[in-house]
Protein backbone atom coordinates (compact mmCIF):
# COMPACT_ATOMS: atom_id res chain seq x y z
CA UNK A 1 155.18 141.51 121.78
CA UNK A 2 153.69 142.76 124.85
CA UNK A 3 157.11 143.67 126.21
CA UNK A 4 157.96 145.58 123.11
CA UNK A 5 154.44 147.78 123.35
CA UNK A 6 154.30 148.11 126.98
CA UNK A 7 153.24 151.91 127.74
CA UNK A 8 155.85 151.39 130.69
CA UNK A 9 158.61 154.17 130.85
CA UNK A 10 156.64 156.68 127.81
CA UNK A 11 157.02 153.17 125.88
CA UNK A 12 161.02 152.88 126.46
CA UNK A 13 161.37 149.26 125.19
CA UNK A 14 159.68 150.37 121.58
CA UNK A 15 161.71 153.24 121.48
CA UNK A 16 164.84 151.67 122.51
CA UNK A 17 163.82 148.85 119.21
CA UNK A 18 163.70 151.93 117.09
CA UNK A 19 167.02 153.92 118.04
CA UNK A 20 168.25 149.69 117.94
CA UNK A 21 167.32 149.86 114.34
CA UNK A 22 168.16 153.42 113.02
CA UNK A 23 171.59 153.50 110.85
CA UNK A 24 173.64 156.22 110.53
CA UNK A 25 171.64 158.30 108.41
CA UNK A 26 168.35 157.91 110.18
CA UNK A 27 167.28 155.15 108.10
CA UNK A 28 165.51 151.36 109.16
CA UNK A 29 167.98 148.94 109.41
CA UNK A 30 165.81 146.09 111.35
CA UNK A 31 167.38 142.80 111.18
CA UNK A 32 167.15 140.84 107.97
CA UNK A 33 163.64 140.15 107.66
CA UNK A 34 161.88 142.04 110.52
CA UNK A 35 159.18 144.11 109.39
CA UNK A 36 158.80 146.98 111.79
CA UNK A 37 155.16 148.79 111.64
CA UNK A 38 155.16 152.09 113.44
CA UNK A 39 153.05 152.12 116.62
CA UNK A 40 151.24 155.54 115.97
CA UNK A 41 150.13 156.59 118.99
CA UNK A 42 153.82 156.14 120.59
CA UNK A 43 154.06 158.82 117.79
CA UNK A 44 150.95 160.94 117.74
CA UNK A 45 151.58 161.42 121.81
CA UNK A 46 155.08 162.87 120.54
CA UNK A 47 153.30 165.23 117.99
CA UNK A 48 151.11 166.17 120.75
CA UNK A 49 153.77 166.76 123.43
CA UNK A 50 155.47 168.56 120.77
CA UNK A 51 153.10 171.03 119.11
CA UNK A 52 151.61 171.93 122.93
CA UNK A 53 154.85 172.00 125.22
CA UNK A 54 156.94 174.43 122.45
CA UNK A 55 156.06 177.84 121.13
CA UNK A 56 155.26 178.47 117.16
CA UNK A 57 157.14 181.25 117.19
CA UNK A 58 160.63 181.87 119.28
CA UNK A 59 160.90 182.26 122.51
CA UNK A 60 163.49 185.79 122.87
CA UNK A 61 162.73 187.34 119.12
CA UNK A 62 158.70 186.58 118.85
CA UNK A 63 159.06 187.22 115.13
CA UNK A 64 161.04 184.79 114.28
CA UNK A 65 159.35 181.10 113.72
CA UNK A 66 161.21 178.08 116.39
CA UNK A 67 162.74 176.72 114.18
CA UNK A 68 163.53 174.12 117.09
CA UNK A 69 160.08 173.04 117.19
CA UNK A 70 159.30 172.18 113.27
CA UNK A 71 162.35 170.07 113.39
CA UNK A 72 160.99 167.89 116.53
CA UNK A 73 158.04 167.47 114.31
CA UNK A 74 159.84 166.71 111.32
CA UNK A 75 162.02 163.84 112.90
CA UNK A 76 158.71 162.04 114.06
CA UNK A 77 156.61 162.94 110.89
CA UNK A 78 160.22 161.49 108.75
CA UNK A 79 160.48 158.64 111.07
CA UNK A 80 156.93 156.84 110.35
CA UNK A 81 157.69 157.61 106.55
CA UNK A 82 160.58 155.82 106.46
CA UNK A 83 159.49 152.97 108.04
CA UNK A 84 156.54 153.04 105.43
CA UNK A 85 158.63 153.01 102.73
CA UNK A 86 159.82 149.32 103.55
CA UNK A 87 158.88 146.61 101.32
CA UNK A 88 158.21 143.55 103.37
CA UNK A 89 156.93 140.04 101.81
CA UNK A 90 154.83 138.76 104.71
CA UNK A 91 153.57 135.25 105.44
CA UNK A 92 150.60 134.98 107.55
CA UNK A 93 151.44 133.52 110.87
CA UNK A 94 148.26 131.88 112.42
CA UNK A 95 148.67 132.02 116.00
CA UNK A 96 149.48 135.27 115.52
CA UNK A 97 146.58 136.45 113.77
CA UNK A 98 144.12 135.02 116.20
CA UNK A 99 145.75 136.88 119.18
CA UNK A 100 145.06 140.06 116.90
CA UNK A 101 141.87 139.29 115.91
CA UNK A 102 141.25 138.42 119.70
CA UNK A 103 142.37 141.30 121.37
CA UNK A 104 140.37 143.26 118.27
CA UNK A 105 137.15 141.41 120.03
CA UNK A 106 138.16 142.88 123.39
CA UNK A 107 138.97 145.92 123.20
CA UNK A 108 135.92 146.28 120.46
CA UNK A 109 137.80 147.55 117.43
């Protein structure tokens, strides 16, 4: 788990999961099973490095909207949806939840 959300490399192992798990049409295909819960700020920092390194409006014909840019922001925005829209029948896993619950305590969440 810690592997998997390291911030190491802009989060490269998470990322690599994700691309891992995409099918052909941009869809979630984790193995059979495998509930996959977006890490959001993996994807808010890509909203934010997208809305502030690209322009609103294009670059060589300033009346024209970049196109370029809402698409960047409608990958990311599409690719938390989808992995919303899984249904997953989950078992509590005790170890588990007390390594949540104590890394909630530490970091004071």
């Amino acid at each position: 788990l810690r592997e998997t959300f390291a911030s190491k490399g802009s989060h490269r192992e998470y990322r690599r999961l994700l691309s891992e798990w995409e099918d052909d049409f941009g869809g979630p295909r984790p193995p059979h099973g495998t509930a996959v819960v977006p890490h959001l700020a993996v994807h808010l920092q890509d909203i934010t490095f997208i809305e502030d390194g690209n322009r609103d409006m294009h670059e060589h014909k300033p009346k024209l909207v970049n196109i370029s840019k809402l698409r960047m922001l409608s990958h990311t925005f599409d690719r938390i949806h989808r992995f919303q829209q899984r249904q997953y029948n989950l078992e509590p896993v005790p170890l588990i939840l007390t390594s949540l619950n104590w890394e909630m305590k530490e970091h004071h969440v």
